[in-house]
PDB file of N, CA and C in Angstrom:
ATOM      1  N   UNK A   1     107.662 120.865 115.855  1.00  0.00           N
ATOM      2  CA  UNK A   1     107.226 119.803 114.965  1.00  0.00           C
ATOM      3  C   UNK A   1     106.648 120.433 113.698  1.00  0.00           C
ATOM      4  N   UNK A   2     106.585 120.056 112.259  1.00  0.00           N
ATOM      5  CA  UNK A   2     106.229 120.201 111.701  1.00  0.00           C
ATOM      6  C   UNK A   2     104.754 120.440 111.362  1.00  0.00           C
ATOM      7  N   UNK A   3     104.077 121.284 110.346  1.00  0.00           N
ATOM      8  CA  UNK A   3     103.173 121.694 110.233  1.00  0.00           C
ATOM      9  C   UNK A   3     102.524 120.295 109.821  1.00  0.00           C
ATOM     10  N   UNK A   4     102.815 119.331 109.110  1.00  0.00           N
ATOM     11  CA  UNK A   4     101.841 118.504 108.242  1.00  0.00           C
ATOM     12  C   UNK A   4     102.529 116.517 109.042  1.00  0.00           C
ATOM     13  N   UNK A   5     102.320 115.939 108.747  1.00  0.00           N
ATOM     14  CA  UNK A   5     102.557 114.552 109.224  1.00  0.00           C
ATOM     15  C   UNK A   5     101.706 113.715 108.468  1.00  0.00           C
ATOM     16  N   UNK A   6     102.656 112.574 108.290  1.00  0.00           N
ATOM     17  CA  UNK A   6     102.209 111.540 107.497  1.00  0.00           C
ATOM     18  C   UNK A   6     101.756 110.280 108.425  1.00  0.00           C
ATOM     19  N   UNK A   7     100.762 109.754 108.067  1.00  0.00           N
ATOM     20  CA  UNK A   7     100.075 108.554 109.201  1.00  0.00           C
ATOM     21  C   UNK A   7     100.553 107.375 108.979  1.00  0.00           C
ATOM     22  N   UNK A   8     101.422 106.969 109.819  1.00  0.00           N
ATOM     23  CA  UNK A   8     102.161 105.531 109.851  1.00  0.00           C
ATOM     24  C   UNK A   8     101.191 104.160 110.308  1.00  0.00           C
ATOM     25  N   UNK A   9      99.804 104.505 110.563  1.00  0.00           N
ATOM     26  CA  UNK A   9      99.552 103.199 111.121  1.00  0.00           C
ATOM     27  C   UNK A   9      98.000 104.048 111.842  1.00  0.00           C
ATOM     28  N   UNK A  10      97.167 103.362 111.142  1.00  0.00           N
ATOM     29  CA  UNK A  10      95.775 103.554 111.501  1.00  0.00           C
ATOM     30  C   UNK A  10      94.859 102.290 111.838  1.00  0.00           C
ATOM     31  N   UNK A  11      95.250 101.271 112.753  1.00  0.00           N
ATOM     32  CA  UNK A  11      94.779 100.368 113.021  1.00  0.00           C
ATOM     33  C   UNK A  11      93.989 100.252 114.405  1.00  0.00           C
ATOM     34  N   UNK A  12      94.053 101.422 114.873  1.00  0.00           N
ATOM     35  CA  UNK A  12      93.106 101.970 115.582  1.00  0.00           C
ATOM     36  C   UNK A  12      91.823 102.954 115.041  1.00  0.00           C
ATOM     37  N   UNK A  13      91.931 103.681 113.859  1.00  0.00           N
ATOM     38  CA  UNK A  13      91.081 104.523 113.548  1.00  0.00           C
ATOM     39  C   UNK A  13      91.177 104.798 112.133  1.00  0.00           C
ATOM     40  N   UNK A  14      90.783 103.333 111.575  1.00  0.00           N
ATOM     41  CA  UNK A  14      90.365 103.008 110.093  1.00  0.00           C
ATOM     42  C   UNK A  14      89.164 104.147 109.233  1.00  0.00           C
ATOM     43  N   UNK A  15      88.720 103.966 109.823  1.00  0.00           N
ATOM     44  CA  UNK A  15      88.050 105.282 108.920  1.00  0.00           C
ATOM     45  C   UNK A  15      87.883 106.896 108.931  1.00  0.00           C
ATOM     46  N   UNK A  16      88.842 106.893 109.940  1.00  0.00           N
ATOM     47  CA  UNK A  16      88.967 108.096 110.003  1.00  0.00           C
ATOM     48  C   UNK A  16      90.641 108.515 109.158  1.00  0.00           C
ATOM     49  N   UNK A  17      91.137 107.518 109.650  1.00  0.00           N
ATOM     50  CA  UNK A  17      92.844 107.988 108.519  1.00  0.00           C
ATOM     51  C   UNK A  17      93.521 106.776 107.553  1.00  0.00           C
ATOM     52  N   UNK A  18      94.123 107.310 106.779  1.00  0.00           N
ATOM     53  CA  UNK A  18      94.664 106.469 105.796  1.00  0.00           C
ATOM     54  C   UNK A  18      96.114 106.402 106.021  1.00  0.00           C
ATOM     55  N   UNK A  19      96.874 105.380 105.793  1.00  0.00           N
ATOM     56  CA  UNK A  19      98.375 104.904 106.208  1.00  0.00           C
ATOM     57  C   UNK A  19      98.543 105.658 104.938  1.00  0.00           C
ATOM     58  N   UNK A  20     100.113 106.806 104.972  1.00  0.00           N
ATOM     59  CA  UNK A  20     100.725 107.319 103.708  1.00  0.00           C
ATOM     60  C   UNK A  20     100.272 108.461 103.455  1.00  0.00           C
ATOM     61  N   UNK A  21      99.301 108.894 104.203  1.00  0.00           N
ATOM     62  CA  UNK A  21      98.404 110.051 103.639  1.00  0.00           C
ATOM     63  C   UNK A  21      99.334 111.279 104.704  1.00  0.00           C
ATOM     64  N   UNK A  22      99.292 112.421 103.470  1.00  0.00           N
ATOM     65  CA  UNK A  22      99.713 113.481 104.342  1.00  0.00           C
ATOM     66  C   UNK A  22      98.440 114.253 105.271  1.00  0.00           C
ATOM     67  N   UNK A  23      98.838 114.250 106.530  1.00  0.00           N
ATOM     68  CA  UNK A  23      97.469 115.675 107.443  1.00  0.00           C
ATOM     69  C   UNK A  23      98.357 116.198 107.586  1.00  0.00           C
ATOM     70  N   UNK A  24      97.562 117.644 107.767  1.00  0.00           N
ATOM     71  CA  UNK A  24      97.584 118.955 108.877  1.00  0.00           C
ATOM     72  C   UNK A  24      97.261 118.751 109.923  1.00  0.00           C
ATOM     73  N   UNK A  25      98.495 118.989 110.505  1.00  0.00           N
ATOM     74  CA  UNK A  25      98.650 119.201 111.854  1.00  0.00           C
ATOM     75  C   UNK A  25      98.754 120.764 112.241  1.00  0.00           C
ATOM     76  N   UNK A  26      97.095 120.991 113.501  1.00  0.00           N
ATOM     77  CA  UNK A  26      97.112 122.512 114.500  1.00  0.00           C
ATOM     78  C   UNK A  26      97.980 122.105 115.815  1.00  0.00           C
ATOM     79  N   UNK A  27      98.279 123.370 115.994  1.00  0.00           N
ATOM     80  CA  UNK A  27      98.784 123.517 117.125  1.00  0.00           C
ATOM     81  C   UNK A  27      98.008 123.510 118.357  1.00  0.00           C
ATOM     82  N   UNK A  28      98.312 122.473 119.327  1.00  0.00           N
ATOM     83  CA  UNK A  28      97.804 122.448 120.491  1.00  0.00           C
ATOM     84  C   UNK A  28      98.645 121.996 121.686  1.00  0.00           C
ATOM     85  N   UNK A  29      99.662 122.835 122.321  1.00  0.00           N
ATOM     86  CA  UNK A  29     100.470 122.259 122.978  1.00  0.00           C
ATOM     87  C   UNK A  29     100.161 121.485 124.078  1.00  0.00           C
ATOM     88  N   UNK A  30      98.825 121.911 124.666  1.00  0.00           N
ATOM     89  CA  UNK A  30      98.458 120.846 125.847  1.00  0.00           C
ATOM     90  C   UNK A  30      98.440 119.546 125.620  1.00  0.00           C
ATOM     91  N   UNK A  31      97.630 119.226 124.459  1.00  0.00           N
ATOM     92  CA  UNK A  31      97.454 117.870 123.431  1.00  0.00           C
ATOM     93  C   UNK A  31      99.056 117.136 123.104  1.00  0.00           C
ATOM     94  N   UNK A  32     100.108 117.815 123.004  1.00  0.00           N
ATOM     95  CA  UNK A  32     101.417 117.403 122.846  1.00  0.00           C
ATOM     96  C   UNK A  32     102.051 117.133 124.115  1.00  0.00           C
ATOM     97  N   UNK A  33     101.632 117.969 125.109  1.00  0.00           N
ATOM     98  CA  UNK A  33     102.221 117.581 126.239  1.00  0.00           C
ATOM     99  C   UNK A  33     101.900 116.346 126.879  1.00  0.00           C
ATOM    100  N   UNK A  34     100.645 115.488 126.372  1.00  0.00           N
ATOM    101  CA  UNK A  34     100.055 114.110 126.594  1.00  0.00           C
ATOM    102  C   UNK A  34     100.372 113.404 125.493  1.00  0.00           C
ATOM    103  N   UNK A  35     101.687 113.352 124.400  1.00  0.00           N
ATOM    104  CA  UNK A  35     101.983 112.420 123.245  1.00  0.00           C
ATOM    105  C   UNK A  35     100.470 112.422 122.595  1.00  0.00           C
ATOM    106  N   UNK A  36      99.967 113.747 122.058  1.00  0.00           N
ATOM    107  CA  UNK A  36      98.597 113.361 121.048  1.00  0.00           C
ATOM    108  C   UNK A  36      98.748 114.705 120.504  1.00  0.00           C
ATOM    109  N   UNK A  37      98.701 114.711 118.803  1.00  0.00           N
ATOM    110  CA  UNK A  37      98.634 115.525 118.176  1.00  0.00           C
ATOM    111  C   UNK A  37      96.775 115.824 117.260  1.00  0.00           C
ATOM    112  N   UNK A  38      96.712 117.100 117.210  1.00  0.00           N
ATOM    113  CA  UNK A  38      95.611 117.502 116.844  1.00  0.00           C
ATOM    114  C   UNK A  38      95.677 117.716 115.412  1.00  0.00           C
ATOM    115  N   UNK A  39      94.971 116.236 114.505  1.00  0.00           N
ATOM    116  CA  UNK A  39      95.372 116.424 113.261  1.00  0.00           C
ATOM    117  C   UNK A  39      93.667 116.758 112.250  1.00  0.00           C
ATOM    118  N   UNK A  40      93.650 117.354 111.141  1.00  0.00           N
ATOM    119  CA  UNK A  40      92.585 117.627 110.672  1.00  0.00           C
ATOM    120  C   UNK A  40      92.322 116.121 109.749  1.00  0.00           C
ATOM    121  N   UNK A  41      91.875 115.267 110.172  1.00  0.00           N
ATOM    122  CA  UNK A  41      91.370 114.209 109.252  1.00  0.00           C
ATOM    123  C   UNK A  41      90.604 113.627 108.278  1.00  0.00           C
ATOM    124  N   UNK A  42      89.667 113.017 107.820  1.00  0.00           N
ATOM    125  CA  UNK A  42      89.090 112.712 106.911  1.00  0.00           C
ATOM    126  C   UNK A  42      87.889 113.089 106.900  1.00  0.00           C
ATOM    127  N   UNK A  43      87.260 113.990 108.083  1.00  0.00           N
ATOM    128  CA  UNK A  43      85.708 114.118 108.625  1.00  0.00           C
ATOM    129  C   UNK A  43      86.361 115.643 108.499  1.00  0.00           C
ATOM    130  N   UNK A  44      86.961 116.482 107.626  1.00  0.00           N
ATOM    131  CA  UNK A  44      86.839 117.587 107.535  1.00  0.00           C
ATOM    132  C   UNK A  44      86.063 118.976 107.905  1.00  0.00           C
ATOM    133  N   UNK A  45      84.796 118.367 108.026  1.00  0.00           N
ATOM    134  CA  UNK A  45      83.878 119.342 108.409  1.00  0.00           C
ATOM    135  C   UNK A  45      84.189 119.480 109.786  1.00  0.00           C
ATOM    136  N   UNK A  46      85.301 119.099 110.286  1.00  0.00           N
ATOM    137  CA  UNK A  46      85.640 119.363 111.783  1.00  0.00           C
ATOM    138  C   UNK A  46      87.040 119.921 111.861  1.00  0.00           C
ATOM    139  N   UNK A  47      86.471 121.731 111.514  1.00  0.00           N
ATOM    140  CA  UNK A  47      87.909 122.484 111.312  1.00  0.00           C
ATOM    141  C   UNK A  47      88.519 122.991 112.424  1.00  0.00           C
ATOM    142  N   UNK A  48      88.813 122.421 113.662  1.00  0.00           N
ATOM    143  CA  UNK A  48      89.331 122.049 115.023  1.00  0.00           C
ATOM    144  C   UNK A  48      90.151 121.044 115.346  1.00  0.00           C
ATOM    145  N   UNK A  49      89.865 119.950 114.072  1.00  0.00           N
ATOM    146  CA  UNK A  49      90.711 118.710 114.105  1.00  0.00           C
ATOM    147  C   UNK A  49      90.178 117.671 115.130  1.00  0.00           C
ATOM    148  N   UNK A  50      91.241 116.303 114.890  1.00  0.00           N
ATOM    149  CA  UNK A  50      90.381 115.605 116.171  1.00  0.00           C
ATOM    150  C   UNK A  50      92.167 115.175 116.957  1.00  0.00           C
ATOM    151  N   UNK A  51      92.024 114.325 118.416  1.00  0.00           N
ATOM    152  CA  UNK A  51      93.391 114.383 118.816  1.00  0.00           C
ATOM    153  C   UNK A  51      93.475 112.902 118.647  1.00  0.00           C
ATOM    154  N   UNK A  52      94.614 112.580 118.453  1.00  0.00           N
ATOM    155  CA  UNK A  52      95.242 111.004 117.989  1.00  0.00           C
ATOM    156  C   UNK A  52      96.662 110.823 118.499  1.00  0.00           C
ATOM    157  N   UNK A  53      96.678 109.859 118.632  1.00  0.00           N
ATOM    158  CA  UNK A  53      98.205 108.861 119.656  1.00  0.00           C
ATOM    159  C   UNK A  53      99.324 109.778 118.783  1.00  0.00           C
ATOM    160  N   UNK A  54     100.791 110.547 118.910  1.00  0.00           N
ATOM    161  CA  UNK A  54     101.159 111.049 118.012  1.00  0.00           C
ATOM    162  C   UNK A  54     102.184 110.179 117.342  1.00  0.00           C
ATOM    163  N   UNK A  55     102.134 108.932 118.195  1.00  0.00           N
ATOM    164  CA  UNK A  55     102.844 107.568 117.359  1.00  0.00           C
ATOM    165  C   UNK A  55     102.155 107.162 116.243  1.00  0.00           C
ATOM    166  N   UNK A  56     101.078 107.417 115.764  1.00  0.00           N
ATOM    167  CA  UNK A  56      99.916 107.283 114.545  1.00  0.00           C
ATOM    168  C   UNK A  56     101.150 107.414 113.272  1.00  0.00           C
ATOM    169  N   UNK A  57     101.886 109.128 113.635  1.00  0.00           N
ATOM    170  CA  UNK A  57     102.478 110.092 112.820  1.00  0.00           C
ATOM    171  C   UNK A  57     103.950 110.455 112.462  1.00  0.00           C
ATOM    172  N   UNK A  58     103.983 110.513 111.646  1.00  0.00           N
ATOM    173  CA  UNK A  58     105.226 111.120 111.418  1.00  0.00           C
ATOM    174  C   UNK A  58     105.437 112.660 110.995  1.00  0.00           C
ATOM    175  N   UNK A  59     106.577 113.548 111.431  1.00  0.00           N
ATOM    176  CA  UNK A  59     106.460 114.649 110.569  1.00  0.00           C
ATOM    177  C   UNK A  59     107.057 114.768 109.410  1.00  0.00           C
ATOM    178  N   UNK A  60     106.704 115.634 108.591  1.00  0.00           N
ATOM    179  CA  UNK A  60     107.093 115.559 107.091  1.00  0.00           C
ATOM    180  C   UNK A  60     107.220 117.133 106.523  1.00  0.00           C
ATOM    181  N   UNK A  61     108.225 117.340 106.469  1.00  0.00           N
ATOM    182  CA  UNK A  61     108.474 119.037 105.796  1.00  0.00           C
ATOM    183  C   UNK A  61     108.007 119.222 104.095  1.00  0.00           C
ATOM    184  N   UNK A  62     107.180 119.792 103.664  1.00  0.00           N
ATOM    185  CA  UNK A  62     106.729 119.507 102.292  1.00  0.00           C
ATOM    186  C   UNK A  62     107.482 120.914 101.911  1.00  0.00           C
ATOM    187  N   UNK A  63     107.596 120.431 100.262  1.00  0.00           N
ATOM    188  CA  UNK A  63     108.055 121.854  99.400  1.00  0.00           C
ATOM    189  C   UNK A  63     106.763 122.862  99.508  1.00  0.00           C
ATOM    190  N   UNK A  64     106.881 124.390  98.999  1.00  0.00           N
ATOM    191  CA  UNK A  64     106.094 125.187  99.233  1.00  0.00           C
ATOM    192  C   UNK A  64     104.968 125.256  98.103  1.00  0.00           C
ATOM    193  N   UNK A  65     105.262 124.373  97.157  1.00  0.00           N
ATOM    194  CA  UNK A  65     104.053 124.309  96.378  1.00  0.00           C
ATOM    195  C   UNK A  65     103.121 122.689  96.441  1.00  0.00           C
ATOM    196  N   UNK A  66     103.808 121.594  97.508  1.00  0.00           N
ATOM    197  CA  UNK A  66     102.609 120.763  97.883  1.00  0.00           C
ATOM    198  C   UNK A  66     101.612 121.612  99.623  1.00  0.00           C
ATOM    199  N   UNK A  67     102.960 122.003  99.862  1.00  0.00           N
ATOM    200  CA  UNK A  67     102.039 123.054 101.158  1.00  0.00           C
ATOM    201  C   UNK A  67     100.551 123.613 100.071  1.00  0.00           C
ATOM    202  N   UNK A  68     100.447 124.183  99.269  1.00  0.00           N
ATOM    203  CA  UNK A  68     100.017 125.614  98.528  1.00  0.00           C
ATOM    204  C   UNK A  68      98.811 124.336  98.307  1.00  0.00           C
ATOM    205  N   UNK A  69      99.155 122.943  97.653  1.00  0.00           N
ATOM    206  CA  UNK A  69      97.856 122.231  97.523  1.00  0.00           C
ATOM    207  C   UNK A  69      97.340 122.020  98.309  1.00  0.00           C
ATOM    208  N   UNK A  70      98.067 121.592  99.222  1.00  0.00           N
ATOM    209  CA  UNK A  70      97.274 120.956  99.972  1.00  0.00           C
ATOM    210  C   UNK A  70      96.161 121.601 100.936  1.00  0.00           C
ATOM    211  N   UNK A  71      96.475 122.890 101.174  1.00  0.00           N
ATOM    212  CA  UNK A  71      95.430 124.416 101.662  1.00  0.00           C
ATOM    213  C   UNK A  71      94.437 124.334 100.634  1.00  0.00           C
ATOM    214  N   UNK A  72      94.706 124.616  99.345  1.00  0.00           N
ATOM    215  CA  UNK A  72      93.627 124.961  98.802  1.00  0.00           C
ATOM    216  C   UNK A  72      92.660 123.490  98.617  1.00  0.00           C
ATOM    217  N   UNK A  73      93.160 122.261  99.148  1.00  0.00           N
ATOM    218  CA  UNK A  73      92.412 120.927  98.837  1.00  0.00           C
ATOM    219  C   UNK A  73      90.969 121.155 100.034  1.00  0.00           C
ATOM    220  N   UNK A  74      91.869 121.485 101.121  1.00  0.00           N
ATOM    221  CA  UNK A  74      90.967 122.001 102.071  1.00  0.00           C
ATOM    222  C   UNK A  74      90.033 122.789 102.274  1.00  0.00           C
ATOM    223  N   UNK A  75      90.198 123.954 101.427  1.00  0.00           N
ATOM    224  CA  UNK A  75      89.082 125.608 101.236  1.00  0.00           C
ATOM    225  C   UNK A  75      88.476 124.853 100.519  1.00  0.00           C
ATOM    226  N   UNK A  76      87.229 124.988 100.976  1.00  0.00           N
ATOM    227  CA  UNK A  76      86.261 125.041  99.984  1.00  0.00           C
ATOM    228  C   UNK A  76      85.940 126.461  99.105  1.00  0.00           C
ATOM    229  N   UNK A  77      85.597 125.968  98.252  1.00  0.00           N
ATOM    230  CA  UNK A  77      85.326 127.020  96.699  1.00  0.00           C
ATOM    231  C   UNK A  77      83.696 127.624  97.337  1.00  0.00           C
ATOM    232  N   UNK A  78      83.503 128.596  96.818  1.00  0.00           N
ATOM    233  CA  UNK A  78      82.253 129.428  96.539  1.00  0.00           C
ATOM    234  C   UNK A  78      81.302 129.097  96.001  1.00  0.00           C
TER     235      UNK A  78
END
């Protein structure tokens, strides 16, 4: 599956994700082996991610320079 996924439907967990929005998705195969992907969401300060239905998601292959933003959206600066 792809590194990143787009959220089709957050009507379970409104404030934590936005419909359209691209996440990062970690790897956690146990979490996949129960249909739930471990995505980094809107509560960022939780760089472990949280796990969500993986019907939430879609995957989405990005070019290598929205990859490149979207990392550095995440690092925080100095």
């Amino acid at each position: 599956m792809s590194e990143f996924v787009i959220c089709i439907d957050n009507r379970s967990n409104p404030a934590s994700l936005i419909v359209g929005k691209v996440y990062q998705r970690l790897p956690d195969p146990e979490a996949e082996a129960h249909h739930m992907l471990r995505i980094v969401d809107e509560d960022s300060a939780e760089a472990e991610g949280y796990l969500y239905p993986a019907a939430l998601f879609v995957p989405v292959e990005l070019p290598e320079a929205a990859r490149r933003a979207l990392f550095a959206a995440r690092t925080p600066t100095p």
